[in-house]
PDB file of N, CA and C in Angstrom:
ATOM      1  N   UNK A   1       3.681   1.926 -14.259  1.00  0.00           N
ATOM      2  CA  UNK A   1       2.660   1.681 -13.255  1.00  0.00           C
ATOM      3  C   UNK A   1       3.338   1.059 -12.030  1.00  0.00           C
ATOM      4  N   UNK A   2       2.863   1.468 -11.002  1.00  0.00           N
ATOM      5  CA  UNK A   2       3.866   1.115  -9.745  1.00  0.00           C
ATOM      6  C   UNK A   2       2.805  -0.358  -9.203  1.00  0.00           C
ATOM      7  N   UNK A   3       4.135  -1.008  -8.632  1.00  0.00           N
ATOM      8  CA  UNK A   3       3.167  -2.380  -7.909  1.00  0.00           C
ATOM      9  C   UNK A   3       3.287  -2.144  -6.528  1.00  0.00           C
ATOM     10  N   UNK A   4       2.177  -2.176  -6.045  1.00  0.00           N
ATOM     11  CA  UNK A   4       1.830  -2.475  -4.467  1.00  0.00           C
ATOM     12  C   UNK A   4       0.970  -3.587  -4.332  1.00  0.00           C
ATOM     13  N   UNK A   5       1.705  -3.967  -2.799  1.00  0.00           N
ATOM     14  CA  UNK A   5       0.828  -5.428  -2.173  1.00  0.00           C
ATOM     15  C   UNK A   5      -0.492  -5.418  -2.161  1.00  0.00           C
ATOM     16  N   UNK A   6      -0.917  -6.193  -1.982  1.00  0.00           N
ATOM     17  CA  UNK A   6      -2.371  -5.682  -1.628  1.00  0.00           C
ATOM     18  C   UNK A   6      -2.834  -5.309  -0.366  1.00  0.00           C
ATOM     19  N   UNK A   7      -1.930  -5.252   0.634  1.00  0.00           N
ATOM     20  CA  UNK A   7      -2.084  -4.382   1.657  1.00  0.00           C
ATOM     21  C   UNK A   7      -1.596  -3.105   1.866  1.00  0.00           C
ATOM     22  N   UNK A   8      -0.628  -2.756   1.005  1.00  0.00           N
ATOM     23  CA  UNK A   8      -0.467  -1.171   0.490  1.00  0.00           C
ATOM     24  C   UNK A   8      -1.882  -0.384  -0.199  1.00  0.00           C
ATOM     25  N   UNK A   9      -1.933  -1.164  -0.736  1.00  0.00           N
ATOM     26  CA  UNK A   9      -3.312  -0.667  -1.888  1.00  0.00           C
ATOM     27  C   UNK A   9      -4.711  -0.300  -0.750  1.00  0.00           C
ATOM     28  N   UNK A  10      -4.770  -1.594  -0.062  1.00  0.00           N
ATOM     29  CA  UNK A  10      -5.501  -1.135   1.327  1.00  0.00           C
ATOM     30  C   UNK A  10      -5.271   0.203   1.805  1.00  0.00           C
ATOM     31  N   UNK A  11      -4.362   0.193   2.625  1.00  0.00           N
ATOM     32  CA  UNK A  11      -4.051   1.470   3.081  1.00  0.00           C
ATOM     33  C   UNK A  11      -3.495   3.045   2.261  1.00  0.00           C
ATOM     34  N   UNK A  12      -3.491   2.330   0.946  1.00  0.00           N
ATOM     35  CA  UNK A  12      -3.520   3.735   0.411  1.00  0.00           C
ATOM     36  C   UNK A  12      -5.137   4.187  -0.273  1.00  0.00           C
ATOM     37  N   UNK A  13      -5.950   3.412  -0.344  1.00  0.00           N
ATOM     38  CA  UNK A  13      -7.280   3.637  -0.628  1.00  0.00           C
ATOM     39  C   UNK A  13      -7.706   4.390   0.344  1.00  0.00           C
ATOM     40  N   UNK A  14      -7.615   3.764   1.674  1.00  0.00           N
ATOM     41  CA  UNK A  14      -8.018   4.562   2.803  1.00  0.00           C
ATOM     42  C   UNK A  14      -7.313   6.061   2.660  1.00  0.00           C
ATOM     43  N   UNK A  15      -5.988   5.946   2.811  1.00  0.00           N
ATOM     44  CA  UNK A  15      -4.872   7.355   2.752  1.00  0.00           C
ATOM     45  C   UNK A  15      -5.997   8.573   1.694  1.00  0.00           C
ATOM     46  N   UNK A  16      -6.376   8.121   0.435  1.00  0.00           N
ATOM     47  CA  UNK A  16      -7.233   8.390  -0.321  1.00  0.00           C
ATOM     48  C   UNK A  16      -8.410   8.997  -0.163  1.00  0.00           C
ATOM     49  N   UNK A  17      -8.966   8.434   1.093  1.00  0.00           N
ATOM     50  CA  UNK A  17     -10.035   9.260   1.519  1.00  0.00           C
ATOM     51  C   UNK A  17      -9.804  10.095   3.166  1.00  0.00           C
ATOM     52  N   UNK A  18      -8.754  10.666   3.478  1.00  0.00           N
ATOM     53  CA  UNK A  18      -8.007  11.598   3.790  1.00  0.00           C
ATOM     54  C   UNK A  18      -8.487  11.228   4.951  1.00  0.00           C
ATOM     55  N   UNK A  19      -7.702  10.037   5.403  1.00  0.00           N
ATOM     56  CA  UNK A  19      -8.050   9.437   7.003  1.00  0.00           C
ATOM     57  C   UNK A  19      -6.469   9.887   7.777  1.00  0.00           C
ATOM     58  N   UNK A  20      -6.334   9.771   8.703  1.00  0.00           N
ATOM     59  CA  UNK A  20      -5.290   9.740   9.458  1.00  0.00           C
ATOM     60  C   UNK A  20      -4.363   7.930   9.442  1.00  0.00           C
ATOM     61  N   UNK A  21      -3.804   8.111  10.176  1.00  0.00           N
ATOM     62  CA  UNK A  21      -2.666   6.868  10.200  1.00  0.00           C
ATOM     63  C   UNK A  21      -3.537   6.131  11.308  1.00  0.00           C
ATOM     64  N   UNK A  22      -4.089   7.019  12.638  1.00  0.00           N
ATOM     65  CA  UNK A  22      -4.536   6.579  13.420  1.00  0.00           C
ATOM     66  C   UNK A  22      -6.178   5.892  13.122  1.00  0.00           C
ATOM     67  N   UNK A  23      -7.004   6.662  12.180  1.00  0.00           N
ATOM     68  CA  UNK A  23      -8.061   5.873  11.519  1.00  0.00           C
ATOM     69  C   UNK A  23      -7.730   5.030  10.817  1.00  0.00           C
ATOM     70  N   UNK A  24      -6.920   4.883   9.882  1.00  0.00           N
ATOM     71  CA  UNK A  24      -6.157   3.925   9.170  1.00  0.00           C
ATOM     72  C   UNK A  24      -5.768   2.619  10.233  1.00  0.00           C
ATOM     73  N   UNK A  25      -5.159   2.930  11.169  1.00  0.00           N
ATOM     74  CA  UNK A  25      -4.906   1.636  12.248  1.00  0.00           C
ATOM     75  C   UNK A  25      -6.013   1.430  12.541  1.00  0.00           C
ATOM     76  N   UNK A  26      -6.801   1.823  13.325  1.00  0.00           N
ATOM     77  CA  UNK A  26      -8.471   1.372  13.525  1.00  0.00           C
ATOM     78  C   UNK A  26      -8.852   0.470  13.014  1.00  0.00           C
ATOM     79  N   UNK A  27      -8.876   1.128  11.965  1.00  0.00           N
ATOM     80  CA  UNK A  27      -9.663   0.573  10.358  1.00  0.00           C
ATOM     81  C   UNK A  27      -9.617  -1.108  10.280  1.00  0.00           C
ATOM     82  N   UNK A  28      -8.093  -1.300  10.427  1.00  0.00           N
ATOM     83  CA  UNK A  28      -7.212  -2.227   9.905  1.00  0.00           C
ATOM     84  C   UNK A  28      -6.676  -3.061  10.658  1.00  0.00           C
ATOM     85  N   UNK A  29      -6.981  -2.434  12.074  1.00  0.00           N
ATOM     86  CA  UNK A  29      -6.373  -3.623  13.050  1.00  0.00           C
ATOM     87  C   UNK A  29      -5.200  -3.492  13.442  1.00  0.00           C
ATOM     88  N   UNK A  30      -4.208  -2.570  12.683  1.00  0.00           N
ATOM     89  CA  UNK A  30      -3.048  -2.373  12.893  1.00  0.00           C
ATOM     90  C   UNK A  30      -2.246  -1.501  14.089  1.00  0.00           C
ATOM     91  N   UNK A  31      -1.202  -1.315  13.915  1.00  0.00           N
ATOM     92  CA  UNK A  31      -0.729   0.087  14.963  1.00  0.00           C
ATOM     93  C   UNK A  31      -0.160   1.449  13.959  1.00  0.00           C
ATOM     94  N   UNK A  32      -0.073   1.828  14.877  1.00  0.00           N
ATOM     95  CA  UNK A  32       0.097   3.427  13.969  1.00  0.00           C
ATOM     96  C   UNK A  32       1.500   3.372  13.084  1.00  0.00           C
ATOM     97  N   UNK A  33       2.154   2.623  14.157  1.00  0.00           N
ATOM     98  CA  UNK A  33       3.538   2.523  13.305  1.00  0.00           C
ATOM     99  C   UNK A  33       3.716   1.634  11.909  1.00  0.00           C
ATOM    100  N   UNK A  34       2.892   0.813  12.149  1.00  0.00           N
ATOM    101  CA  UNK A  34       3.105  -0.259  11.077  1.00  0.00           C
ATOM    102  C   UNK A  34       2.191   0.657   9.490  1.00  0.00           C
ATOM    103  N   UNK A  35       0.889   1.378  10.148  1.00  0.00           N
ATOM    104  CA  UNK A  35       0.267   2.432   8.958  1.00  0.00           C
ATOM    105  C   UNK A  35       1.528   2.999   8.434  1.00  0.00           C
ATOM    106  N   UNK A  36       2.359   3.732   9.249  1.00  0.00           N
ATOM    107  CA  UNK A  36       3.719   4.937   8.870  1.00  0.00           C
ATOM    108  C   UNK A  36       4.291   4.133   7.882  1.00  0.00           C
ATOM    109  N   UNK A  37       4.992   2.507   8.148  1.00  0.00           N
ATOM    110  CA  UNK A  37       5.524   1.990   7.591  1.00  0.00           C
ATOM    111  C   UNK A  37       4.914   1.480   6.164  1.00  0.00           C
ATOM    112  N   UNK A  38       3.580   1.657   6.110  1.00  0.00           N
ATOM    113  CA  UNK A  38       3.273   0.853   4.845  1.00  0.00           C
ATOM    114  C   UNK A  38       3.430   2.172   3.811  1.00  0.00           C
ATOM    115  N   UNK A  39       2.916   3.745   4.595  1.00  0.00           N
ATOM    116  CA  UNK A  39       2.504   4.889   3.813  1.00  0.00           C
ATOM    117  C   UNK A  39       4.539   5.308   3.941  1.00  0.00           C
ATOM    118  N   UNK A  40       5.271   4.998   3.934  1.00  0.00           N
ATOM    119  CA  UNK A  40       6.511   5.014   3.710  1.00  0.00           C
ATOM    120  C   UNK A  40       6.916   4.609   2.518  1.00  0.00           C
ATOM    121  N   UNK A  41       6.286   2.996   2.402  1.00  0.00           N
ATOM    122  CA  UNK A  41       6.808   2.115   1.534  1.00  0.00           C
ATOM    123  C   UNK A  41       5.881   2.748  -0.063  1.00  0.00           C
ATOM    124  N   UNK A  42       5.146   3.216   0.389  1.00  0.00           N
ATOM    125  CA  UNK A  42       4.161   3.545  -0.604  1.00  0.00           C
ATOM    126  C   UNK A  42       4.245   4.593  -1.277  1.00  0.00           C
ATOM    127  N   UNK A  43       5.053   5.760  -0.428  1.00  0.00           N
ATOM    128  CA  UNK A  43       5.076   7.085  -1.062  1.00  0.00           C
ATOM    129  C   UNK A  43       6.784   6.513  -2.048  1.00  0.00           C
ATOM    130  N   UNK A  44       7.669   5.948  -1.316  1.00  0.00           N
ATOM    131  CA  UNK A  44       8.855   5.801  -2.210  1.00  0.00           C
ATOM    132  C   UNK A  44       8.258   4.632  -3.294  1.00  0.00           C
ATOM    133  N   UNK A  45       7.619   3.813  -3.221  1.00  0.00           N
ATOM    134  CA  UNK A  45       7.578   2.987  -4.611  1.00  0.00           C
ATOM    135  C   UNK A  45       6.556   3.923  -5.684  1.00  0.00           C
ATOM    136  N   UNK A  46       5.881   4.556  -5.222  1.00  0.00           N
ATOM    137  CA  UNK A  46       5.139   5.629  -6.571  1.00  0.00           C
ATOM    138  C   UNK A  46       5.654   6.745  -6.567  1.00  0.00           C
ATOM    139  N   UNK A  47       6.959   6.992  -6.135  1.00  0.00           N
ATOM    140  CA  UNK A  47       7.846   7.941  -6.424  1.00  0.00           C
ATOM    141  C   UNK A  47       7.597   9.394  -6.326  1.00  0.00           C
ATOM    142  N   UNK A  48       6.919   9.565  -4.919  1.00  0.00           N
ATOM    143  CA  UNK A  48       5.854  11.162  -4.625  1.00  0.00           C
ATOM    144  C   UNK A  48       6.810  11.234  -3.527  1.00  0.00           C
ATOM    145  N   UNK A  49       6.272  12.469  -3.106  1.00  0.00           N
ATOM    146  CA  UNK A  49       6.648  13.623  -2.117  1.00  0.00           C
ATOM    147  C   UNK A  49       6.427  13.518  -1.164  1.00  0.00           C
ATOM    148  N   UNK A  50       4.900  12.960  -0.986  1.00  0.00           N
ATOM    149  CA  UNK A  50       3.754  12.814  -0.198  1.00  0.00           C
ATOM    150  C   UNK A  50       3.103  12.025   0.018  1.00  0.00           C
ATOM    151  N   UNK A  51       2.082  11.983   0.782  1.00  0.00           N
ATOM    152  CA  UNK A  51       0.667  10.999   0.945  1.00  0.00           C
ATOM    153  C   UNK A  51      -0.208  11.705  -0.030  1.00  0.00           C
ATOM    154  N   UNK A  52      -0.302  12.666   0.267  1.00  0.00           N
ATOM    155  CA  UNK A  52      -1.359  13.557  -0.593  1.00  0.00           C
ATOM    156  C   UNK A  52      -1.344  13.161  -2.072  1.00  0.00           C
ATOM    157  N   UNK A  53       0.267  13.407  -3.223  1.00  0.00           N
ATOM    158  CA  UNK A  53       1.120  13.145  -4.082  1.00  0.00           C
ATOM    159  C   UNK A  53       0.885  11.015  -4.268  1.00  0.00           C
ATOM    160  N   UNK A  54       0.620  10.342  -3.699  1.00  0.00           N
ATOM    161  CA  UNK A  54       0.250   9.000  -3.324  1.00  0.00           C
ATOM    162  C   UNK A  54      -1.143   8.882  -3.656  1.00  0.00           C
ATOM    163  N   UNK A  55      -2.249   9.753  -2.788  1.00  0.00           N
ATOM    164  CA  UNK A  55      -3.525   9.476  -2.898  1.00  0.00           C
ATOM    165  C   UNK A  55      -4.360  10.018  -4.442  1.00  0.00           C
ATOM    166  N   UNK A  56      -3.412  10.857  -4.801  1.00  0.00           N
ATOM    167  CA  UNK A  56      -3.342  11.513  -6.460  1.00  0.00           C
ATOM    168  C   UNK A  56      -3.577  10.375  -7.088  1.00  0.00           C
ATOM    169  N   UNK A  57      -2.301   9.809  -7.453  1.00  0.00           N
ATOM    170  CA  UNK A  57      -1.933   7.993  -8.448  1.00  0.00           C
ATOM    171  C   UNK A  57      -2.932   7.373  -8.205  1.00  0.00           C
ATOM    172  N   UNK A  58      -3.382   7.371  -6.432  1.00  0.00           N
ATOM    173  CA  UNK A  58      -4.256   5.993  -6.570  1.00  0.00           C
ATOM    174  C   UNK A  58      -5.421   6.840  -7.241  1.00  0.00           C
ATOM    175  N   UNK A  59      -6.216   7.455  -7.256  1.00  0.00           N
ATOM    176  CA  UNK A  59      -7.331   8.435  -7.506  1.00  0.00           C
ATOM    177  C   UNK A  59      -7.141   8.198  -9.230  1.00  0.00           C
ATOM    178  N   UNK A  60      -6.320   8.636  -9.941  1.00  0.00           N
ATOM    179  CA  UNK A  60      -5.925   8.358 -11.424  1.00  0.00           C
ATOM    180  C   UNK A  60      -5.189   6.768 -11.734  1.00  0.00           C
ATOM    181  N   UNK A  61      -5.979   5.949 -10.718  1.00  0.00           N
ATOM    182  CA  UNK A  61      -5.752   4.752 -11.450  1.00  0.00           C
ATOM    183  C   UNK A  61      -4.516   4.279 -11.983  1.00  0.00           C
ATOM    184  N   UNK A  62      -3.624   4.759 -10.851  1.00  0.00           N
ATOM    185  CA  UNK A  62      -1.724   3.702 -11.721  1.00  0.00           C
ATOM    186  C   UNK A  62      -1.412   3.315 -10.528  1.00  0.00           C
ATOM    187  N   UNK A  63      -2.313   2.723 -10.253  1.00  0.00           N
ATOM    188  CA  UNK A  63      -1.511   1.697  -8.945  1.00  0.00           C
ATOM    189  C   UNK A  63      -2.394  -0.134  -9.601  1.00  0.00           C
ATOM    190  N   UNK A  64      -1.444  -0.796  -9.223  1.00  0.00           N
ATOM    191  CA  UNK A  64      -1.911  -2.266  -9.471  1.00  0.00           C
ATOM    192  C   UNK A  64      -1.594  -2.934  -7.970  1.00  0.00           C
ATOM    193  N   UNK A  65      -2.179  -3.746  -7.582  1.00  0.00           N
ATOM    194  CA  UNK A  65      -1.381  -5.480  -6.631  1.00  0.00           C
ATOM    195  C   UNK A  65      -0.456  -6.301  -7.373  1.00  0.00           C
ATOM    196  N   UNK A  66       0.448  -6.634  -6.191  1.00  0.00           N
ATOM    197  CA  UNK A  66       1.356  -7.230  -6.696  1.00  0.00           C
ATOM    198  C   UNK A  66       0.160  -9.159  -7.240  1.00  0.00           C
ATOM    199  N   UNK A  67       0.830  -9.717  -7.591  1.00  0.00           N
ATOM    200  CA  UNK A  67       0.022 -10.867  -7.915  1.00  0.00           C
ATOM    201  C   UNK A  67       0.465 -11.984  -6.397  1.00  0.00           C
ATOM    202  N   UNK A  68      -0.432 -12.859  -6.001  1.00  0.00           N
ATOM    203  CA  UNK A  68       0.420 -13.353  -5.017  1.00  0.00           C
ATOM    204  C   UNK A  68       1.285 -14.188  -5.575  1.00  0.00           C
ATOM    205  N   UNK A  69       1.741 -14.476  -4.154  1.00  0.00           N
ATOM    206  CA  UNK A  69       2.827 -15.187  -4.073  1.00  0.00           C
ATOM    207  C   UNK A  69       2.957 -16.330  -4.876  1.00  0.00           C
ATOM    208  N   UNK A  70       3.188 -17.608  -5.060  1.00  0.00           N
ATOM    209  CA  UNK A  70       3.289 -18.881  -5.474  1.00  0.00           C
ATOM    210  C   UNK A  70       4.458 -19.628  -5.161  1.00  0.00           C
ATOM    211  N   UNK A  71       4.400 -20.634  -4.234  1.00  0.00           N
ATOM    212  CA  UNK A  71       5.439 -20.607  -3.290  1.00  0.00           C
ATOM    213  C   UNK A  71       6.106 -22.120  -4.156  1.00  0.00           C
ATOM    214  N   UNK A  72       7.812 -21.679  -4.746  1.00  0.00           N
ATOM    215  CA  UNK A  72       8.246 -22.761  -5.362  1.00  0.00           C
ATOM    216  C   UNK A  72       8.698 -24.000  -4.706  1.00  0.00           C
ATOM    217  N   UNK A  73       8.586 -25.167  -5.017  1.00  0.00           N
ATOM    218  CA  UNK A  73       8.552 -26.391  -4.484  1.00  0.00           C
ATOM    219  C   UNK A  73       9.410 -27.096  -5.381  1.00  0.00           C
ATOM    220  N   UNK A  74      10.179 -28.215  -4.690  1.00  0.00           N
ATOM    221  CA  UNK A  74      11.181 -28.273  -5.676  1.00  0.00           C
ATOM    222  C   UNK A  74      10.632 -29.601  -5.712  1.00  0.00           C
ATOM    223  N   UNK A  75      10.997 -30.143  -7.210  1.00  0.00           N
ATOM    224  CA  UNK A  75      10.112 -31.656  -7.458  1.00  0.00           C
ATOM    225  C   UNK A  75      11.723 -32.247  -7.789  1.00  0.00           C
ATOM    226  N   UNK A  76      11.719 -33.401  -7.104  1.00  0.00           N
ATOM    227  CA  UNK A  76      13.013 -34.650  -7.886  1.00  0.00           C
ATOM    228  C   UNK A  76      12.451 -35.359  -8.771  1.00  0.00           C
ATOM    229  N   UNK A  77      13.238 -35.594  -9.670  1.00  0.00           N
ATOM    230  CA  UNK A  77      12.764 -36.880 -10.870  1.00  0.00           C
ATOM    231  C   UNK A  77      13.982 -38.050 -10.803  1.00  0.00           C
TER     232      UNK A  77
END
């Protein structure tokens, strides 16, 4: 099962319902380039061809979020 952020997962839900990059930026607030860059990161971590090949996985349910962050803090004793 592949992990995406939860802003991948965003934009591949959308990708999913066969929006453009440019509705996708809309959508999201973003710019077109930064959409390219997430649907980049997204097609190589679920290991497709495509967006299309991407919006498949998410559609059959093997995509997860990553969990957040938890930012380590270092304690002295």
């Amino acid at each position: 099962m592949a992990v995406l952020s939860e802003r991948e997962l965003e934009v591949l839900a959308i990708v999913a319902e066969d929006k453009t990059d440019r509705e996708i930026a809309n959508r999201l607030a973003i710019s077109e380039r930064t959409v390219r860059a997430h649907v980049s990161r997204i097609i190589r971590k679920l290991g497709v061809a495509s967006r299309v090949g991407a919006a498949v996985v998410f559609v059959e349910g093997k995509t997860h979020a990553e969990p957040a962050e938890v930012p380590m803090v270092a304690c002295h004793v």
